[in-house]
N, C-alpha and C. Protein backbone atom coordinates (compact mmCIF):
# COMPACT_ATOMS: atom_id res chain seq x y z
N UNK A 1 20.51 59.14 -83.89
CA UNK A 1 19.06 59.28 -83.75
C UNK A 1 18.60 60.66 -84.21
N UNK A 2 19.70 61.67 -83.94
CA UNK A 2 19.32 62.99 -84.12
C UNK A 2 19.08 63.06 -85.75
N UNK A 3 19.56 62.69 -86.67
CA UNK A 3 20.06 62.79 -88.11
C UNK A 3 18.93 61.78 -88.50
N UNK A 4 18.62 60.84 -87.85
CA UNK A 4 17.21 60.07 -88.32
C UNK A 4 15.79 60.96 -88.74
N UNK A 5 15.77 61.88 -87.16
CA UNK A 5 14.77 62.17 -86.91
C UNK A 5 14.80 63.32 -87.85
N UNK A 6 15.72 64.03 -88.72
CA UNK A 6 15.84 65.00 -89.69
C UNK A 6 15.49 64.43 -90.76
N UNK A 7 15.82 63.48 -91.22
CA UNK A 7 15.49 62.79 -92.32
C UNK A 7 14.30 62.67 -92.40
N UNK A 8 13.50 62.29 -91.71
CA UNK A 8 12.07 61.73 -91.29
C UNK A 8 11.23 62.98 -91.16
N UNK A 9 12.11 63.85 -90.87
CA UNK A 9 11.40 65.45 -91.19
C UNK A 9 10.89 65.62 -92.09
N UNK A 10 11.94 65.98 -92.91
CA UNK A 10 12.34 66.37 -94.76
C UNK A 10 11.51 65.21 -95.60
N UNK A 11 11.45 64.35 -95.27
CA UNK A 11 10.53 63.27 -95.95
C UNK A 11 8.80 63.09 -96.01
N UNK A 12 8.70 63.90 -94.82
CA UNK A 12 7.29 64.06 -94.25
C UNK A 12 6.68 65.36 -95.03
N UNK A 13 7.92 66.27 -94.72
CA UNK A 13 7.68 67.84 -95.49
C UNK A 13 7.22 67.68 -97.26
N UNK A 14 8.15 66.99 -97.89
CA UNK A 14 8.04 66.86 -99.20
C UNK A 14 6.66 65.89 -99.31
N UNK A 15 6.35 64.99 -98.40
CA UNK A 15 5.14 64.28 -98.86
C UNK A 15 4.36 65.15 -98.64
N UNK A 16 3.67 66.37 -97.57
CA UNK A 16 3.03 67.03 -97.96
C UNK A 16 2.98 68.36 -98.44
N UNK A 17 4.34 68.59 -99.03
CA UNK A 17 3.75 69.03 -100.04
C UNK A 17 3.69 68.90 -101.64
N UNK A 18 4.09 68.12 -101.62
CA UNK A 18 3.43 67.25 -103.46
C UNK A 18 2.18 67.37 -103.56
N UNK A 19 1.97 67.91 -104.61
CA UNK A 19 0.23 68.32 -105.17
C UNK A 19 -0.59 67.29 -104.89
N UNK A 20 -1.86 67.21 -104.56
CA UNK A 20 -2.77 66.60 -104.05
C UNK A 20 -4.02 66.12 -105.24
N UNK A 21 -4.77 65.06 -105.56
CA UNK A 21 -5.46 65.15 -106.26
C UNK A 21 -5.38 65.63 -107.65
N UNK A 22 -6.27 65.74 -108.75
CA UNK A 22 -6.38 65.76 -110.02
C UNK A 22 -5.88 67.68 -110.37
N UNK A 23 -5.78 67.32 -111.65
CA UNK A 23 -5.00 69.23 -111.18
C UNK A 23 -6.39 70.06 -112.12
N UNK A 24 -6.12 70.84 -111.77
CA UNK A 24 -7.44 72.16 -112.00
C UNK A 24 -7.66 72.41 -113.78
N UNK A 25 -8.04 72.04 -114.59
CA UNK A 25 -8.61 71.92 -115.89
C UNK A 25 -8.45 73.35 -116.30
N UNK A 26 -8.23 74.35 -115.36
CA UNK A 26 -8.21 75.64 -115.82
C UNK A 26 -6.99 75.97 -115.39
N UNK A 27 -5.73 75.18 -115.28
CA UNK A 27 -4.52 75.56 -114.87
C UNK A 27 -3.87 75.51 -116.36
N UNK A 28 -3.07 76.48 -116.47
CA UNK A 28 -2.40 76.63 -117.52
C UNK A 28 -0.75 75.74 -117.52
N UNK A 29 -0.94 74.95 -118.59
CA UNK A 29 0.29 73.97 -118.95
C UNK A 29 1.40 74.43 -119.90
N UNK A 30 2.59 74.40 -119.55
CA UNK A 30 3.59 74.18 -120.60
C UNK A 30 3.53 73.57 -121.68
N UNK A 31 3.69 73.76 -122.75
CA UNK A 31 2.74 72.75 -123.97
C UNK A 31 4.67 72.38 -124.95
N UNK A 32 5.48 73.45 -125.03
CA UNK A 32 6.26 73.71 -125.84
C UNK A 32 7.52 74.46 -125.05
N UNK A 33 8.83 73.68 -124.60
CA UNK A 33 10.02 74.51 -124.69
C UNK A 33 11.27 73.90 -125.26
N UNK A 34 11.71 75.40 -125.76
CA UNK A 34 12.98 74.59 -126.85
C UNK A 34 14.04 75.86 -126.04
N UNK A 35 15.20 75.37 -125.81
CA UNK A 35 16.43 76.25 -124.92
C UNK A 35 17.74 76.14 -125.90
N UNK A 36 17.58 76.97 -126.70
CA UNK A 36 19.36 76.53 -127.30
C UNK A 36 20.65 77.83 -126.90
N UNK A 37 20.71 77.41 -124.88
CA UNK A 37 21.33 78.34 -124.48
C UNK A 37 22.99 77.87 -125.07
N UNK A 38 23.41 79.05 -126.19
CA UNK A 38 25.03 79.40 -126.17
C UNK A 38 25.64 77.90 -126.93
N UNK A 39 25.23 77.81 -127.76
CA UNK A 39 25.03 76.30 -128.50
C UNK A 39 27.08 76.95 -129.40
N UNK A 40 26.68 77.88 -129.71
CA UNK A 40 28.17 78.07 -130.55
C UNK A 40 29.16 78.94 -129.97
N UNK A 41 28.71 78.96 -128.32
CA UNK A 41 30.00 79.67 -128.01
C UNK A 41 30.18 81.08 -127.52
N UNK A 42 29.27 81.75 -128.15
CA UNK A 42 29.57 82.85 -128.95
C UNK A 42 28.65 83.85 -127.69
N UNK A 43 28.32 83.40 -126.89
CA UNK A 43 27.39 83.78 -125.50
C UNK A 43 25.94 84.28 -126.18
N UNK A 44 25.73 83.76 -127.19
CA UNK A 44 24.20 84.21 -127.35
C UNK A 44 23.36 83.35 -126.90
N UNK A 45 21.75 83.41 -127.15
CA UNK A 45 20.96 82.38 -126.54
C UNK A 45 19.62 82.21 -127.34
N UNK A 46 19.14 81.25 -127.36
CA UNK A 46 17.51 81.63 -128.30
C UNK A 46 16.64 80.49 -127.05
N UNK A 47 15.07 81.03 -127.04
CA UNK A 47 14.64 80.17 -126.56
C UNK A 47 13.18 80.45 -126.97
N UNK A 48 12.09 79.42 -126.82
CA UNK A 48 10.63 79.48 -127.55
C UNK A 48 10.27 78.46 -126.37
N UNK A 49 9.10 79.20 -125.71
CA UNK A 49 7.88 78.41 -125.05
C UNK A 49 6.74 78.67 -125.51
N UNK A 50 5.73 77.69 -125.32
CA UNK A 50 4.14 78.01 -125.84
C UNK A 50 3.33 77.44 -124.41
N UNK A 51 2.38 78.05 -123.84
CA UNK A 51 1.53 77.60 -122.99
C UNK A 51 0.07 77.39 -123.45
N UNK A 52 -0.59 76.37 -122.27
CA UNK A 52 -1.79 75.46 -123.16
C UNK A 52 -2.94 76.82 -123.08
N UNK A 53 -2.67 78.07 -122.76
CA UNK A 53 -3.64 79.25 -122.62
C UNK A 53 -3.12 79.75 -124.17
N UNK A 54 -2.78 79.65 -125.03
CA UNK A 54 -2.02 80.15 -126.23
C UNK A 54 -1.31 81.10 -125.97
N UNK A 55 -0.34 81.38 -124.88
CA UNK A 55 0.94 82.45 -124.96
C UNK A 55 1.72 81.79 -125.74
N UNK A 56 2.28 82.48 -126.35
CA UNK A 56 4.21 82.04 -127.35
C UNK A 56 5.25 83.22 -126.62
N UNK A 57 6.33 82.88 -126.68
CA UNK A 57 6.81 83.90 -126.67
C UNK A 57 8.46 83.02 -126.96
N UNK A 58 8.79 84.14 -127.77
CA UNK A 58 10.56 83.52 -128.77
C UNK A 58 11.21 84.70 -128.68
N UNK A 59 12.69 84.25 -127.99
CA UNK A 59 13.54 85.05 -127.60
C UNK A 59 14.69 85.14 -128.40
N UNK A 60 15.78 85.84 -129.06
CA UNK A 60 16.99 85.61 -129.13
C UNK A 60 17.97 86.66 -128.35
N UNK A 61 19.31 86.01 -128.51
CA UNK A 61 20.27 87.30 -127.70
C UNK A 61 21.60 86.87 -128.43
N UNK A 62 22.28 87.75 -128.74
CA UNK A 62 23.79 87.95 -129.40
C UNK A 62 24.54 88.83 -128.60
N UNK A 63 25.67 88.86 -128.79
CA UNK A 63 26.57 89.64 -128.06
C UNK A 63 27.29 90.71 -129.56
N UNK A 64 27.29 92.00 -129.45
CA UNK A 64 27.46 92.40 -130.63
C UNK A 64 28.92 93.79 -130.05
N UNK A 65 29.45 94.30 -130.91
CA UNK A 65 30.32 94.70 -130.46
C UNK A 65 30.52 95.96 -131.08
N UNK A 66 30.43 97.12 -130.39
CA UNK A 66 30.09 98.19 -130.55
C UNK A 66 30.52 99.36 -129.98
N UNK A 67 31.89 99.61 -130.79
CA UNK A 67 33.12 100.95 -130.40
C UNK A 67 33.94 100.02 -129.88
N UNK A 68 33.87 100.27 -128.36
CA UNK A 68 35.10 99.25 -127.36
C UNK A 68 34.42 98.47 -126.49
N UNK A 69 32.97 98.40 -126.81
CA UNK A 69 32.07 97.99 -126.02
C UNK A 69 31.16 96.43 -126.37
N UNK A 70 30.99 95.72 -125.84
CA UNK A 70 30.39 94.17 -126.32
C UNK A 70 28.94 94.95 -125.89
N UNK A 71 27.78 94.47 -126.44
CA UNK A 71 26.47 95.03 -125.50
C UNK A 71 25.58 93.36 -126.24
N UNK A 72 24.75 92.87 -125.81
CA UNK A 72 23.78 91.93 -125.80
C UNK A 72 22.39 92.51 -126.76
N UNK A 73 22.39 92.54 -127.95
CA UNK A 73 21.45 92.41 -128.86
C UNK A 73 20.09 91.38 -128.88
N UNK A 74 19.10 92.14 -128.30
CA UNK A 74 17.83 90.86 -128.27
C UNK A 74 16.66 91.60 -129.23
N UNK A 75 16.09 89.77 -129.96
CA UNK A 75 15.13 90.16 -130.54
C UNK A 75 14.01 89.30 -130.27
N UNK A 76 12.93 89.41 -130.39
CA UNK A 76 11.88 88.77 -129.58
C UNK A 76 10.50 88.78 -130.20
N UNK A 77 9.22 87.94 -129.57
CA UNK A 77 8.29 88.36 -129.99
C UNK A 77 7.63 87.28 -129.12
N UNK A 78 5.71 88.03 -128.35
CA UNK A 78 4.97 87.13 -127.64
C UNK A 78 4.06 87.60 -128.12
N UNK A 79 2.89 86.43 -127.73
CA UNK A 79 1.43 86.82 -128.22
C UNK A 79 0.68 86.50 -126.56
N UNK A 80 -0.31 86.41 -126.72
CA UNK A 80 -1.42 86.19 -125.94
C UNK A 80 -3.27 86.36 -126.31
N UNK A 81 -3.69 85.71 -125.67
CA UNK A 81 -5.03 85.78 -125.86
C UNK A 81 -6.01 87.24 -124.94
N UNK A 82 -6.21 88.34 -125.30
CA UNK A 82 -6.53 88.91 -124.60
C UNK A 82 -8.00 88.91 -124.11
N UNK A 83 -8.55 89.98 -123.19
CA UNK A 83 -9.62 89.10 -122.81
C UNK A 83 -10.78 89.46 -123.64
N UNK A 84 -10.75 90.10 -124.48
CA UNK A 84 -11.54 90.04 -125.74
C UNK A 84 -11.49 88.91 -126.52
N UNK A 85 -10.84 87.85 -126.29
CA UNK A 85 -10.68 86.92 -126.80
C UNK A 85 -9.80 86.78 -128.08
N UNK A 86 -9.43 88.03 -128.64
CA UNK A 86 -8.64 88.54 -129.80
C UNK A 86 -6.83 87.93 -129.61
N UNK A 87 -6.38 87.58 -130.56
CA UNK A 87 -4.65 87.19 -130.27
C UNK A 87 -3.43 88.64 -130.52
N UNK A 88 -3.16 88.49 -129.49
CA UNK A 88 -2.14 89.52 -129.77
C UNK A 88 -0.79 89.96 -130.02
N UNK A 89 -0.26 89.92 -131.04
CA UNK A 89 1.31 89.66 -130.65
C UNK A 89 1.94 90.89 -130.52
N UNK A 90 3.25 91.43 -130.21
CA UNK A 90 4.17 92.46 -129.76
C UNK A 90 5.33 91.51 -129.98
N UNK A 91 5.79 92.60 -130.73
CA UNK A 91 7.54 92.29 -131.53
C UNK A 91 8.18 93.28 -130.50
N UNK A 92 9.60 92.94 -130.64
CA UNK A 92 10.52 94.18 -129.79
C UNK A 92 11.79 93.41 -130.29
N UNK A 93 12.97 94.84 -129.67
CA UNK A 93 14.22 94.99 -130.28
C UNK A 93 14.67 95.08 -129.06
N UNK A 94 16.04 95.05 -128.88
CA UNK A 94 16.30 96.25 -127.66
C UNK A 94 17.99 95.84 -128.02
N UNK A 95 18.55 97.11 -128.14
CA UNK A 95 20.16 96.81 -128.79
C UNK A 95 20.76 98.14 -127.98
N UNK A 96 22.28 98.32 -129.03
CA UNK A 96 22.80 99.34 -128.37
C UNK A 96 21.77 100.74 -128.59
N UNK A 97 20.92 100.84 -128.86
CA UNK A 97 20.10 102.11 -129.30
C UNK A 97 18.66 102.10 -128.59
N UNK A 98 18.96 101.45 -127.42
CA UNK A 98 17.84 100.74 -126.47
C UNK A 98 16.90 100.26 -126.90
């Protein structure tokens, strides 16, 4: 009875809280994701999302090897809509040379 009445808990809990009604027209949606975590092995990773507010943002990462040292090589780039309404993007690096 005890293990019923837990169940009947957890079941009650999750029904309320599952979203309620129509969702907010001004909520920002996932529109775009692509994950190609470590596809060859090699521990790198790439990944690209786009949201329905026009953010992008595309990632990569390598593992690169440098003296006696492995260090994680990323290259990247996001945009956004700022509130000037203007698009903005920013590139970046960040390696063994920070």
């Amino acid at each position: 009875m005890k293990s019923f009445v837990i169940v009947l808990s957890c079941v009650v809990a999750c029904c309320l809280a599952a979203p309620q009604g129509p969702r907010d027209p001004n909520e920002v949606q996932l529109v775009r994701y692509v994950n190609n975590q470590d596809q060859d092995q090699d521990g790198g990773y790439q990944f690209t999302y786009e949201l329905s507010d026009g953010q992008i943002r595309s990632e990569t990462g390598a593992l690169k090897d440098v003296g006696e040292e492995r260090v994680i090589v990323v290259q990247g780039a996001y945009t956004f809509v700022g509130p000037d309404g203007l698009i903005y993007w920013v590139n970046y690096t960040a390696d063994e040379n920070g």
